[in-house]
PDB file of N, CA and C in Angstrom:
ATOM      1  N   UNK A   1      17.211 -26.090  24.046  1.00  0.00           N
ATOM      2  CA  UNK A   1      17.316 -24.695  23.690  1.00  0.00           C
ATOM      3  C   UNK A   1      16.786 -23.852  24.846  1.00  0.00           C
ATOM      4  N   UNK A   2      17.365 -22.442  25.043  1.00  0.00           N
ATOM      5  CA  UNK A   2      17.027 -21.852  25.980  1.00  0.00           C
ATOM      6  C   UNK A   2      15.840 -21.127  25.243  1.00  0.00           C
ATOM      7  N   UNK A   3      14.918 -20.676  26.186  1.00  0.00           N
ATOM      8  CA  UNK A   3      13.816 -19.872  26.636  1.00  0.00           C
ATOM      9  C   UNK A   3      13.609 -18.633  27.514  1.00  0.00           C
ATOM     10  N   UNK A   4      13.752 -17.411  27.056  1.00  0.00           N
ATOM     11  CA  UNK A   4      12.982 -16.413  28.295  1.00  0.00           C
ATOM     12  C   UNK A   4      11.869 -16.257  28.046  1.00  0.00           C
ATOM     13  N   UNK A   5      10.919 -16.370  29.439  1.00  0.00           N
ATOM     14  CA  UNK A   5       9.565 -16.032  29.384  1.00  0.00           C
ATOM     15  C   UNK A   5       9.143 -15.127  30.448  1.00  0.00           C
ATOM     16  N   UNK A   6       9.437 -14.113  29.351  1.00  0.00           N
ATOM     17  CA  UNK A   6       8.626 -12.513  29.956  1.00  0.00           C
ATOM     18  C   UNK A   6       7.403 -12.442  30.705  1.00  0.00           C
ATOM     19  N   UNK A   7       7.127 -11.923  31.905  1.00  0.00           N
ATOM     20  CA  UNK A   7       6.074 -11.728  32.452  1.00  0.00           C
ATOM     21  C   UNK A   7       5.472 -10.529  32.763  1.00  0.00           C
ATOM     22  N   UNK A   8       4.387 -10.572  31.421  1.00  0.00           N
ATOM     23  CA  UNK A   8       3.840  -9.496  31.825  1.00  0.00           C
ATOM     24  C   UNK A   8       2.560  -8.896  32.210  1.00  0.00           C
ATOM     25  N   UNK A   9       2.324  -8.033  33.244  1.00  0.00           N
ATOM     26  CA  UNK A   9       1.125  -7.770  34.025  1.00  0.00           C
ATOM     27  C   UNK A   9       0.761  -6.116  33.678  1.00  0.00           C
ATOM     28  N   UNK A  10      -0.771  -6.255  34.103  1.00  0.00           N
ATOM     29  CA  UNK A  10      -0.705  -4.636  34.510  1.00  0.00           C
ATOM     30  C   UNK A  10      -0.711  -4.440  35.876  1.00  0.00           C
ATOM     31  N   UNK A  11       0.549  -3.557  36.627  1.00  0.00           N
ATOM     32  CA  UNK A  11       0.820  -3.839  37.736  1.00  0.00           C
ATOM     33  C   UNK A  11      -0.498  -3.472  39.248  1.00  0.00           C
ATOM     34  N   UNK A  12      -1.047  -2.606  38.485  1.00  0.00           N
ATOM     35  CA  UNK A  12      -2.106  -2.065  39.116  1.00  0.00           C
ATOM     36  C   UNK A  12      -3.393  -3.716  39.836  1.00  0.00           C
ATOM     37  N   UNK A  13      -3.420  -4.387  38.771  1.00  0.00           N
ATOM     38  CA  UNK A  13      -4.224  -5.165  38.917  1.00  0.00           C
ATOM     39  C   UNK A  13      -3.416  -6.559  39.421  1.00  0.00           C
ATOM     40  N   UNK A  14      -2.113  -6.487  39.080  1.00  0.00           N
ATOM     41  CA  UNK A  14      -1.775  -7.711  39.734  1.00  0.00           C
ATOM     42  C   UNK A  14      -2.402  -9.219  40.594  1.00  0.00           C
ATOM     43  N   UNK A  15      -2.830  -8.126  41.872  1.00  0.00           N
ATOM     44  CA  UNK A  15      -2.907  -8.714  42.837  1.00  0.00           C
ATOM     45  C   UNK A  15      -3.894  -8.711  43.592  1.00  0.00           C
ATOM     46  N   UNK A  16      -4.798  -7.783  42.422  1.00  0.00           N
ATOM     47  CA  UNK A  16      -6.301  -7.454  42.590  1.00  0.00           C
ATOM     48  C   UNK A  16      -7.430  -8.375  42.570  1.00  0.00           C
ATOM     49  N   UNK A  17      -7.040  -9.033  41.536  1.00  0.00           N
ATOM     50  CA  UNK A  17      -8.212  -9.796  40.551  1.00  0.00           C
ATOM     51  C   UNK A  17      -8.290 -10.915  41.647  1.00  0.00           C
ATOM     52  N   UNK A  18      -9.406 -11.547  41.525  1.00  0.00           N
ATOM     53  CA  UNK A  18      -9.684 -13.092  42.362  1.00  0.00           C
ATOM     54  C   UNK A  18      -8.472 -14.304  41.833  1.00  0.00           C
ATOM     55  N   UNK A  19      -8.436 -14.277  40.387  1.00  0.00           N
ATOM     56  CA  UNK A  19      -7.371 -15.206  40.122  1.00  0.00           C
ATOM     57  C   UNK A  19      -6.220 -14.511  40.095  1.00  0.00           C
ATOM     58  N   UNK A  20      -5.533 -13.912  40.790  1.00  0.00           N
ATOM     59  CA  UNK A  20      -4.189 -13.438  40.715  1.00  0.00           C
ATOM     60  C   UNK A  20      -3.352 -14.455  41.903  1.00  0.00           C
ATOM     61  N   UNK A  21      -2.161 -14.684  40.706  1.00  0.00           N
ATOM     62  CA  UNK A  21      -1.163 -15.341  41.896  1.00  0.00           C
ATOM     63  C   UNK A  21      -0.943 -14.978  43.020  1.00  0.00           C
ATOM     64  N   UNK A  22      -0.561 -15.251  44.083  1.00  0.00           N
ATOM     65  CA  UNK A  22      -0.453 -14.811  45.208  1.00  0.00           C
ATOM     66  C   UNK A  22       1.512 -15.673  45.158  1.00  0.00           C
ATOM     67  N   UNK A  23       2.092 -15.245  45.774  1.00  0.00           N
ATOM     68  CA  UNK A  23       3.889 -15.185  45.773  1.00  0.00           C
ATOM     69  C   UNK A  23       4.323 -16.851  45.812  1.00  0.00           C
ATOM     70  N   UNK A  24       3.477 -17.189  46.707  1.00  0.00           N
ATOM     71  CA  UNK A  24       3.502 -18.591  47.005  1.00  0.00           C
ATOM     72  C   UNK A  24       3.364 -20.028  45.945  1.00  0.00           C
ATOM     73  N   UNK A  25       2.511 -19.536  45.269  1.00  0.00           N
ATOM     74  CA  UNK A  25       2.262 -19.933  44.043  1.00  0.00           C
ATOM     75  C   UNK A  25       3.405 -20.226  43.042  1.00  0.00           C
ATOM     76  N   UNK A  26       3.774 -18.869  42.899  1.00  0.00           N
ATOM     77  CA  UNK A  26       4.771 -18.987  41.645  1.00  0.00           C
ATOM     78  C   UNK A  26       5.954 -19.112  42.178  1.00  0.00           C
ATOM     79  N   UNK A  27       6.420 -19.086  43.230  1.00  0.00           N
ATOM     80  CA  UNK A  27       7.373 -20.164  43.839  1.00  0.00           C
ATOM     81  C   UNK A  27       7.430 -21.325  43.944  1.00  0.00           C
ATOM     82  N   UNK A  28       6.091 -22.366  44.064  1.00  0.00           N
ATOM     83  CA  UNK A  28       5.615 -23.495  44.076  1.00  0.00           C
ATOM     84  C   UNK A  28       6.123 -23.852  42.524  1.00  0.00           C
ATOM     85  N   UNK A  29       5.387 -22.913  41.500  1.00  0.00           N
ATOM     86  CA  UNK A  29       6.155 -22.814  40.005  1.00  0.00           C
ATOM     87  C   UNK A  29       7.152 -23.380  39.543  1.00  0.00           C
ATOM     88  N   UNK A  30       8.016 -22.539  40.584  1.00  0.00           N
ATOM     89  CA  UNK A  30       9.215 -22.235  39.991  1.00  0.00           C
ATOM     90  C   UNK A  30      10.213 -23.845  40.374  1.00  0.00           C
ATOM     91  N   UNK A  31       9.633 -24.119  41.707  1.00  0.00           N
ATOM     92  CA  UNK A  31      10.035 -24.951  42.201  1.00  0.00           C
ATOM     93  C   UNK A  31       9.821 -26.550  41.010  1.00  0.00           C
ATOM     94  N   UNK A  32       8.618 -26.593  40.732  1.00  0.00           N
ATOM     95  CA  UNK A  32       7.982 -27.471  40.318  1.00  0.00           C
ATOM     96  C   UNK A  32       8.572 -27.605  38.826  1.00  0.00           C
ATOM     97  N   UNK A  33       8.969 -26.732  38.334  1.00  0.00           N
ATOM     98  CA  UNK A  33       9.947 -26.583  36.551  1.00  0.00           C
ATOM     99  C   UNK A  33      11.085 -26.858  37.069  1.00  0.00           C
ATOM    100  N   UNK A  34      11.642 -26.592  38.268  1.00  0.00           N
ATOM    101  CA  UNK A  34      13.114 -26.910  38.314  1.00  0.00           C
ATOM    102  C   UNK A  34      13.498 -28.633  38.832  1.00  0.00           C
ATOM    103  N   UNK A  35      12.051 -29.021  39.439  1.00  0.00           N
ATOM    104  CA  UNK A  35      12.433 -30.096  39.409  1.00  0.00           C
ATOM    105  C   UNK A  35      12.351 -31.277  38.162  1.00  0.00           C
ATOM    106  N   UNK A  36      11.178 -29.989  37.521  1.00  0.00           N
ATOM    107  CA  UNK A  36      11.231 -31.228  36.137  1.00  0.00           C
ATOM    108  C   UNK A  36      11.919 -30.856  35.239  1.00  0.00           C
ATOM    109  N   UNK A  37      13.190 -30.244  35.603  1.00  0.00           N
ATOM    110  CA  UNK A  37      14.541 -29.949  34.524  1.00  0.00           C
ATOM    111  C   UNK A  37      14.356 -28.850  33.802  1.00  0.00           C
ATOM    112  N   UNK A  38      13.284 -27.831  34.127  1.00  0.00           N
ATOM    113  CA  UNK A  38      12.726 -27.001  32.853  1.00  0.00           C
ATOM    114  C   UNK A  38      13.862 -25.406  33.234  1.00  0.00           C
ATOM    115  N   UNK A  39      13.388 -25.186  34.176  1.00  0.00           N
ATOM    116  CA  UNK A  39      14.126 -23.817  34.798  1.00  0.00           C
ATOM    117  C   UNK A  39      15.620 -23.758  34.940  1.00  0.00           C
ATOM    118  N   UNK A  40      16.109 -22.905  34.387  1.00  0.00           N
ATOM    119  CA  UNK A  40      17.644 -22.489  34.690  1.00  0.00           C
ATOM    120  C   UNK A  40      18.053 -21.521  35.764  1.00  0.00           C
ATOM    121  N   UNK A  41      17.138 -20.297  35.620  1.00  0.00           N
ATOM    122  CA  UNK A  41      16.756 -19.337  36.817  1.00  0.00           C
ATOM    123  C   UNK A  41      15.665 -18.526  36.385  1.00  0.00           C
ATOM    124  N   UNK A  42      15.145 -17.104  37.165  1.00  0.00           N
ATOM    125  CA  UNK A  42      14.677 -16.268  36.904  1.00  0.00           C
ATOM    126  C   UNK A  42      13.790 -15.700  38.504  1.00  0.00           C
ATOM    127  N   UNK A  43      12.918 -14.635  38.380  1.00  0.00           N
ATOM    128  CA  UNK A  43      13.168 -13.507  39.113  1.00  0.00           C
ATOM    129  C   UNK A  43      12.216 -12.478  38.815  1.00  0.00           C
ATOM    130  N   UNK A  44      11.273 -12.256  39.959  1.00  0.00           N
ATOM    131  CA  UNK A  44       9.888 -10.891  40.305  1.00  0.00           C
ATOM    132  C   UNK A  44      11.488 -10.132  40.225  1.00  0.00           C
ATOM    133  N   UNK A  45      10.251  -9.133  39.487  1.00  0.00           N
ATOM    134  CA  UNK A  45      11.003  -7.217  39.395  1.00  0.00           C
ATOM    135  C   UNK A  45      10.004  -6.658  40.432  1.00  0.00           C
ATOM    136  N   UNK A  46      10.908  -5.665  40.716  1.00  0.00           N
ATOM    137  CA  UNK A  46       9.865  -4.413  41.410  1.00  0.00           C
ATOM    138  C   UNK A  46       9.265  -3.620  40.343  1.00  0.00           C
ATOM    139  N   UNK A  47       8.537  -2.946  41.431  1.00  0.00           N
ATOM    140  CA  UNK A  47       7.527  -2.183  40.702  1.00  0.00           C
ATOM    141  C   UNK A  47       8.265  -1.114  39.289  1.00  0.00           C
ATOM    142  N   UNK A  48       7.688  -1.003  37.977  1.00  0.00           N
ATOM    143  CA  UNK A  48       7.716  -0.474  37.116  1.00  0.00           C
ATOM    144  C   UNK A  48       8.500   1.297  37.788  1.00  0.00           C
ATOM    145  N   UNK A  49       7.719   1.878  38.778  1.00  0.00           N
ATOM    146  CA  UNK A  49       8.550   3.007  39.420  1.00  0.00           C
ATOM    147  C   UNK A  49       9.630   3.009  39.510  1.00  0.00           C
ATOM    148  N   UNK A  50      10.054   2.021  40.164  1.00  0.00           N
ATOM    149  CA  UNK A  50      11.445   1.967  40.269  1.00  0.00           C
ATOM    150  C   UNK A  50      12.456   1.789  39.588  1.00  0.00           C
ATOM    151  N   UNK A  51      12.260   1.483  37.999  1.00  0.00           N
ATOM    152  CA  UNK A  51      12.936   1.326  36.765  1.00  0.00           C
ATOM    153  C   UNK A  51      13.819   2.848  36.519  1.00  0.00           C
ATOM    154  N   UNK A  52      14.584   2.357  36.040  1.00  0.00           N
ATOM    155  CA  UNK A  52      15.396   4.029  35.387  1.00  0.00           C
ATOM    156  C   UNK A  52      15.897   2.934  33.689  1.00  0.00           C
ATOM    157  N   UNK A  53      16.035   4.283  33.034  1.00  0.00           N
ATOM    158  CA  UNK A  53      16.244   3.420  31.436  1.00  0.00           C
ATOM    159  C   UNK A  53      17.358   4.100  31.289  1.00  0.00           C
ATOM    160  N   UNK A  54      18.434   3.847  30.639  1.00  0.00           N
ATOM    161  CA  UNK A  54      19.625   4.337  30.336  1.00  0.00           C
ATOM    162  C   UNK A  54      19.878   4.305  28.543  1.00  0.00           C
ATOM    163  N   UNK A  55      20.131   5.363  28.110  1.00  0.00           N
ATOM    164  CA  UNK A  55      20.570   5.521  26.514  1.00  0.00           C
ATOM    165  C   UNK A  55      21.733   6.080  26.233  1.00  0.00           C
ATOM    166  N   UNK A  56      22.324   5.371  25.316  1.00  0.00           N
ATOM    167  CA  UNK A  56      23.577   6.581  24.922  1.00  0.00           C
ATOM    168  C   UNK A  56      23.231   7.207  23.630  1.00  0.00           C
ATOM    169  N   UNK A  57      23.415   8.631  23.126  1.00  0.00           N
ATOM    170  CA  UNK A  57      23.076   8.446  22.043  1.00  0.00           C
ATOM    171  C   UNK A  57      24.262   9.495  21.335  1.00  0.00           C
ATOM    172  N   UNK A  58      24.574   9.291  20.442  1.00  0.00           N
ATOM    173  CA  UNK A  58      26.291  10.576  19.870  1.00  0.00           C
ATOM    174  C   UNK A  58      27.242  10.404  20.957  1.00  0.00           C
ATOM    175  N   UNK A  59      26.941   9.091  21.882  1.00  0.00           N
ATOM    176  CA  UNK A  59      28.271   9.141  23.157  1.00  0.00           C
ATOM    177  C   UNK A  59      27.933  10.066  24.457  1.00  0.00           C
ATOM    178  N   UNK A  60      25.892  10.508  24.069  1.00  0.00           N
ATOM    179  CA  UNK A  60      25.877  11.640  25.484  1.00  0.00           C
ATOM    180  C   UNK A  60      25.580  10.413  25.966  1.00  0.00           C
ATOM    181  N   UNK A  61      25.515  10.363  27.189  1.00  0.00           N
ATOM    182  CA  UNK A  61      24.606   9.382  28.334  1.00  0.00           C
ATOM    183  C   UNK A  61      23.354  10.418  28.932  1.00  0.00           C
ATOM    184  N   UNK A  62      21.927   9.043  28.692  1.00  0.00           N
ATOM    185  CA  UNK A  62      20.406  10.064  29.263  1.00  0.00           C
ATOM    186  C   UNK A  62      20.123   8.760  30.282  1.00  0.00           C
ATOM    187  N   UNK A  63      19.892   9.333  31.230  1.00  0.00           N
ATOM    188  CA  UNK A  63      19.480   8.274  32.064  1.00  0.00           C
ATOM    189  C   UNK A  63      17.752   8.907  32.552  1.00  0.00           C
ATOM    190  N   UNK A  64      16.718   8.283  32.221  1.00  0.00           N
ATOM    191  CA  UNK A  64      15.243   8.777  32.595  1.00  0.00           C
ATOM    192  C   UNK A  64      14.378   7.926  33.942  1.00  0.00           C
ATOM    193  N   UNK A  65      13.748   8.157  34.550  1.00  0.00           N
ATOM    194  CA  UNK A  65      13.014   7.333  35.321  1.00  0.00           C
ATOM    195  C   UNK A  65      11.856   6.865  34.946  1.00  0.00           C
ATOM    196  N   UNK A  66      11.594   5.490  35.368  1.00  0.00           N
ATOM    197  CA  UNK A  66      10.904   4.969  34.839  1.00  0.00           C
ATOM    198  C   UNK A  66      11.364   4.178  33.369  1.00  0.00           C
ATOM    199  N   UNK A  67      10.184   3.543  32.867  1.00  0.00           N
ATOM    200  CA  UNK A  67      10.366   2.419  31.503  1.00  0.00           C
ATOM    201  C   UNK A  67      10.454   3.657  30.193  1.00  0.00           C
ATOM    202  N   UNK A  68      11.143   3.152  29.130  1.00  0.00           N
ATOM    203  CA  UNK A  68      11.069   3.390  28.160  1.00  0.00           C
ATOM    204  C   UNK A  68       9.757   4.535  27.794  1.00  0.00           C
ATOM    205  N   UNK A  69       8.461   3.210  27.551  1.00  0.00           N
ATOM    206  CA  UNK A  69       7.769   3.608  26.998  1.00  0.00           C
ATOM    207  C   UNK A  69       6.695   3.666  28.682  1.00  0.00           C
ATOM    208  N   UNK A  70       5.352   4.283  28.215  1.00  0.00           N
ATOM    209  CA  UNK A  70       4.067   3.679  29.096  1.00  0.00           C
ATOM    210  C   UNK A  70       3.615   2.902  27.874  1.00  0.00           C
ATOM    211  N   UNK A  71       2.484   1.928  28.475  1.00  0.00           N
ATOM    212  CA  UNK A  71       2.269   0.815  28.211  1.00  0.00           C
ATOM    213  C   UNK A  71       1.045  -0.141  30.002  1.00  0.00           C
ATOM    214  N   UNK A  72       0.250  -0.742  29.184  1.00  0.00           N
ATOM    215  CA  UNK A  72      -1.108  -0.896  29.832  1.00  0.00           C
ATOM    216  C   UNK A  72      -0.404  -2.368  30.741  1.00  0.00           C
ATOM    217  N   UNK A  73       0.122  -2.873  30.151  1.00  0.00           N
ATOM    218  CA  UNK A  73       1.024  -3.881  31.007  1.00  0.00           C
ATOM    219  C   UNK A  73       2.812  -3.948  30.909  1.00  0.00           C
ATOM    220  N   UNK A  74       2.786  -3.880  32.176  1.00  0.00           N
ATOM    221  CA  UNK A  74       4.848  -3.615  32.611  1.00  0.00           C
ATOM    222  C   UNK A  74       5.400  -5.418  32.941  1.00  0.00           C
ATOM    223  N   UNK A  75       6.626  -4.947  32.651  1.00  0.00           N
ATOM    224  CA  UNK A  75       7.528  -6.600  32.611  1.00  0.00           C
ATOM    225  C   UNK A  75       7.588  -7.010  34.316  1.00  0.00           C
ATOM    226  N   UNK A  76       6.930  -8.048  34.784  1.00  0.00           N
ATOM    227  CA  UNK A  76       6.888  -8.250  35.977  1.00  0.00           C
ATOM    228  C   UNK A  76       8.243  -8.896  36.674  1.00  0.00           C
ATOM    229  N   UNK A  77       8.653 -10.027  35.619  1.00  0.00           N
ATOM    230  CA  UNK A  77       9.252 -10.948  36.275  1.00  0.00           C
ATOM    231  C   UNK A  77       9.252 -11.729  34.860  1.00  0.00           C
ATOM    232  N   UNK A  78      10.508 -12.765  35.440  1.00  0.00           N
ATOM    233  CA  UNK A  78      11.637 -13.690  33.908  1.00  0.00           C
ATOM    234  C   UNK A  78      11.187 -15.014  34.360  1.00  0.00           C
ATOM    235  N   UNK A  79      11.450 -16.004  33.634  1.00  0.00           N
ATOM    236  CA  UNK A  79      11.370 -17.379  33.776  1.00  0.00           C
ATOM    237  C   UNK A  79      12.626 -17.905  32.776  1.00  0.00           C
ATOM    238  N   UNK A  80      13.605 -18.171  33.010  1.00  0.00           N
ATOM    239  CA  UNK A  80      14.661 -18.948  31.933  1.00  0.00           C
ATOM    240  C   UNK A  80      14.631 -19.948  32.426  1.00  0.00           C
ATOM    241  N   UNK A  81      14.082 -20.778  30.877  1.00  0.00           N
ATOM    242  CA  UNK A  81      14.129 -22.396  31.135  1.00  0.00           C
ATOM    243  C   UNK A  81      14.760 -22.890  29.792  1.00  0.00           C
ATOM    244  N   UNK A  82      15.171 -24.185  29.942  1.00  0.00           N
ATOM    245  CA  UNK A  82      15.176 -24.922  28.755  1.00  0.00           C
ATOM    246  C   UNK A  82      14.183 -26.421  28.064  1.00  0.00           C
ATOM    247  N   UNK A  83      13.622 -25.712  26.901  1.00  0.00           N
ATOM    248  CA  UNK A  83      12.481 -26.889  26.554  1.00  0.00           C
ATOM    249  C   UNK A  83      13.150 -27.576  25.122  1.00  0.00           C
ATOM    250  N   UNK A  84      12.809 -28.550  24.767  1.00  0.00           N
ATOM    251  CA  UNK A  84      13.133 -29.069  23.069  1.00  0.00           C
ATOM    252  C   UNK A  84      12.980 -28.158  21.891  1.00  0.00           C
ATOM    253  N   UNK A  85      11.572 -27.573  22.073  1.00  0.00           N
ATOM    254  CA  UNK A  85      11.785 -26.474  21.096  1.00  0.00           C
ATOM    255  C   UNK A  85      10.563 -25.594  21.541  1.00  0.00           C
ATOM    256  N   UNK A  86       9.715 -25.041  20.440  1.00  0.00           N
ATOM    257  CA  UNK A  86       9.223 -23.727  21.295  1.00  0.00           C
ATOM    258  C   UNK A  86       7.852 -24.310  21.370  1.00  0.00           C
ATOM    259  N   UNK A  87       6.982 -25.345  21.134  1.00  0.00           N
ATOM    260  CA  UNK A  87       5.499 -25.933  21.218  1.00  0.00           C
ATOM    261  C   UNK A  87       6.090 -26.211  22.812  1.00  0.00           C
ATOM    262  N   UNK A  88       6.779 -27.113  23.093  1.00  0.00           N
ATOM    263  CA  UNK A  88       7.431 -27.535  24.445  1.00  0.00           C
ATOM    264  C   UNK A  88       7.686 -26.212  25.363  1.00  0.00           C
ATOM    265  N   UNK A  89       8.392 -24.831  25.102  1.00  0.00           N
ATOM    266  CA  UNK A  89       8.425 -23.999  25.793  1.00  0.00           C
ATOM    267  C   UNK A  89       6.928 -23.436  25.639  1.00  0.00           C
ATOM    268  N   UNK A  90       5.928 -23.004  24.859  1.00  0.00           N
ATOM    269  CA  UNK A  90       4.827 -22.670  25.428  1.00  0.00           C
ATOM    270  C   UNK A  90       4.098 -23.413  26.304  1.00  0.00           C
ATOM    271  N   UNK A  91       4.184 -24.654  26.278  1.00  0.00           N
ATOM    272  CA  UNK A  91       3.429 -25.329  27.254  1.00  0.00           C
ATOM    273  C   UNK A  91       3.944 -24.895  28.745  1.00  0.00           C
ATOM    274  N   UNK A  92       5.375 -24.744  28.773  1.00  0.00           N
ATOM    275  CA  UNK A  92       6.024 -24.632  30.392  1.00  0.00           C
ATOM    276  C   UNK A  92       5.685 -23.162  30.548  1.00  0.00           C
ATOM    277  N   UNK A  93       5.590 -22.287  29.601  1.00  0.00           N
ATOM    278  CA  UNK A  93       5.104 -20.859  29.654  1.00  0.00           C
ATOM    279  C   UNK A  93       3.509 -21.507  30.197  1.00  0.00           C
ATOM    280  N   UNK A  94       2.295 -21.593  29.722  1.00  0.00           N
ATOM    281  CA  UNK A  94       1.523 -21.448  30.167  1.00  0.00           C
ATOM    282  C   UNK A  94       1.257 -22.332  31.288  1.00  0.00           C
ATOM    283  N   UNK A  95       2.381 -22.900  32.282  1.00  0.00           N
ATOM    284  CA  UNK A  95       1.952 -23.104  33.835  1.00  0.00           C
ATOM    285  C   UNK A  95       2.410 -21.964  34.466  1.00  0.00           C
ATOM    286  N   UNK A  96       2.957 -20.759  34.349  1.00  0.00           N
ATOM    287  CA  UNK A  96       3.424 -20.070  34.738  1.00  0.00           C
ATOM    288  C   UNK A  96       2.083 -19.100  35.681  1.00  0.00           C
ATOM    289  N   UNK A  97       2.187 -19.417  36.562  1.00  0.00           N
ATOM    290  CA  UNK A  97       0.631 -18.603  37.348  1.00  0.00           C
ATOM    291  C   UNK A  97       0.290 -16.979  36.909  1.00  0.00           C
ATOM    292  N   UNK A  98       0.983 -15.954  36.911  1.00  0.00           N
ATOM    293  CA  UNK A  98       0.188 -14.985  36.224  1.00  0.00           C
ATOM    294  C   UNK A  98       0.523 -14.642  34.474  1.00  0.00           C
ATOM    295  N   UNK A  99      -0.010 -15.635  33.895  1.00  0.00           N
ATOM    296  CA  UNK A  99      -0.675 -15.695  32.841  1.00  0.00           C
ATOM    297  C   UNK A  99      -1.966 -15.825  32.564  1.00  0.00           C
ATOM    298  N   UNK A 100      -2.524 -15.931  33.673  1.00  0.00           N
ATOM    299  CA  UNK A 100      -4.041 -16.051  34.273  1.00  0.00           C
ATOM    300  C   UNK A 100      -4.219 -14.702  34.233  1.00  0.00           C
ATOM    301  N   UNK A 101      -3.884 -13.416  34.526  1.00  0.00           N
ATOM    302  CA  UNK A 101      -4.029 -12.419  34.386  1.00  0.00           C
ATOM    303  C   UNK A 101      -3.295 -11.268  33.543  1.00  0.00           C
ATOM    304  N   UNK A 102      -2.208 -11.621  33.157  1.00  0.00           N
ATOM    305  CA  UNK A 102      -1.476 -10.905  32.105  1.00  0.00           C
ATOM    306  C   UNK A 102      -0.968 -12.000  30.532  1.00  0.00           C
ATOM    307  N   UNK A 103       0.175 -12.055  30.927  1.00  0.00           N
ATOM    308  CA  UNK A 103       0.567 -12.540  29.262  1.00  0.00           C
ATOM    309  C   UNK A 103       2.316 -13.151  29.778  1.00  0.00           C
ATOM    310  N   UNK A 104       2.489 -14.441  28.848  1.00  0.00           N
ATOM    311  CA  UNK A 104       4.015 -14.799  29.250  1.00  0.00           C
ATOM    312  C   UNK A 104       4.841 -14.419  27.747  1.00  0.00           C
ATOM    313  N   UNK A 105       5.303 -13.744  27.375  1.00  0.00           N
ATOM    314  CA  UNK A 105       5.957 -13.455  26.014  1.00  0.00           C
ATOM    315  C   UNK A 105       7.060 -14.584  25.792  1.00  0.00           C
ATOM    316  N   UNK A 106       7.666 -15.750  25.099  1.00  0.00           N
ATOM    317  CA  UNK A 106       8.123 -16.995  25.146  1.00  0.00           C
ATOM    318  C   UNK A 106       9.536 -16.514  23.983  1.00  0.00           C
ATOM    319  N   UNK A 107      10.792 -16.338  24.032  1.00  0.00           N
ATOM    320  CA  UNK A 107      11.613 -15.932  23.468  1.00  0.00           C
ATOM    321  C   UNK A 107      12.449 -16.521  23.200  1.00  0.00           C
ATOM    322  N   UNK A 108      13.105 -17.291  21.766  1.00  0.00           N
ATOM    323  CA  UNK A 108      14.670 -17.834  22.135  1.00  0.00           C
ATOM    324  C   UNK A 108      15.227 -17.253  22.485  1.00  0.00           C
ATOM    325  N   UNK A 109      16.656 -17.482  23.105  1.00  0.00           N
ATOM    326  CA  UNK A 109      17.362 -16.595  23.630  1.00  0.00           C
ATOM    327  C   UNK A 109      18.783 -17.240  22.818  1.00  0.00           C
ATOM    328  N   UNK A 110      19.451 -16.228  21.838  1.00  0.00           N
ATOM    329  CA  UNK A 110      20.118 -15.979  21.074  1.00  0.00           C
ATOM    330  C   UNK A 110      22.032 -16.118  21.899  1.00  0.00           C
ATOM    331  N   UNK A 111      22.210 -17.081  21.852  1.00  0.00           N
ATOM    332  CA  UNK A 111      23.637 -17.493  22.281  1.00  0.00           C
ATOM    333  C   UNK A 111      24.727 -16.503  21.767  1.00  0.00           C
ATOM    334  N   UNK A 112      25.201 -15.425  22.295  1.00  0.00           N
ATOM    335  CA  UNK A 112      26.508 -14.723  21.749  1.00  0.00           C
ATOM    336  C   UNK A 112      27.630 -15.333  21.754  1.00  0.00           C
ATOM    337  N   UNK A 113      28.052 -15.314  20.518  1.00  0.00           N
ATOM    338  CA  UNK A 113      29.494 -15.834  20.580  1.00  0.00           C
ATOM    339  C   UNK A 113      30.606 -14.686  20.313  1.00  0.00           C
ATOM    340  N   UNK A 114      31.627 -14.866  20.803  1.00  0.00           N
ATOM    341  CA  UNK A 114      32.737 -13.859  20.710  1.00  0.00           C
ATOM    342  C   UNK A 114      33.514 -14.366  19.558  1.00  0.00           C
ATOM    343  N   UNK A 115      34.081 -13.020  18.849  1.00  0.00           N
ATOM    344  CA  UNK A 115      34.606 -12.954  17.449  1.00  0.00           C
ATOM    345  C   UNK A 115      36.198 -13.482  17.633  1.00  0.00           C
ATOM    346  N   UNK A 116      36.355 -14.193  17.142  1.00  0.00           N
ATOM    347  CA  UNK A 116      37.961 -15.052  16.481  1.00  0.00           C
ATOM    348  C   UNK A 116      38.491 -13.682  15.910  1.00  0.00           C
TER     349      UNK A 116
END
C-alpha cells in the first residue's frame, strides 16, 4: 500500500536547532528507503513564501500568496513510499531525519479510479 509522509517543520527553526538535518542526511534517507524497496519518490519544497494557494469558488478564480492558513509548522517536503500496512509505514516515517525536529504526518494515499 502506498504512503505519503508529510514533512512538517517550523521553517524558521529548521536548520537552527543542533539536531536538525542537514541536506545530506535526508538524501542519505532517501537513498537508504529506496534501496530497501520503501520509496517510490518524493521531494524538499521551498520556503512556505513562495507558495501561492489557488481557489475557485461560484467559478471566480482567487489566487493568494502564501499557504492557506498560518500555522506554527509549514509542509517541508513528501516522502512516497510503499509499506505492508501503516505500523510498517510509521516505522519508515520515523527514520525520516527531520522528525527530530518537526513531525512526519503518515497518510494512505487513496487510489482514484476513473468512472465506467
Amino acid at each position: 500500500m502506498k504512503y505519503l509522509c508529510l514533512v512538517y517543520c517550523n521553517e524558521e527553526k529548521l536548520h537552527s536547532l543542533p539536531e536538525s538535518p542537514e541536506d545530506a542526511e535526508c538524501l542519505a534517507c532517501a537513498e537508504m528507503l529506496s534501496n530497501d524497496g520503501y520509496m517510490l519518490g518524493g521531494e524538499a519544497l521551498e520556503p512556505v513564501r513562495t507558495a501561492t494557494t489557488v481557489r475557485v469558488r461560484n467559478s471566480k478564480l482567487s489566487i493568494t500568496d502564501g499557504p492557506f492558513a498560518e500555522t506554527k509548522e509549514q509542509l517541508a517536503g513528501f516522502y512516497l513510499i510503499e509499506a505492508r500496512d501503516l505500523n510498517e509505514a510509521i516505522q519508515v516515517a520515523s527514520k525520516i531525519p527531520p522528525a527530530r525536529v518537526g513531525s512526519i504526518e503518515v497518510r494512505p494515499v487513496r487510489e482514484l479510479t476513473p468512472h465506467a
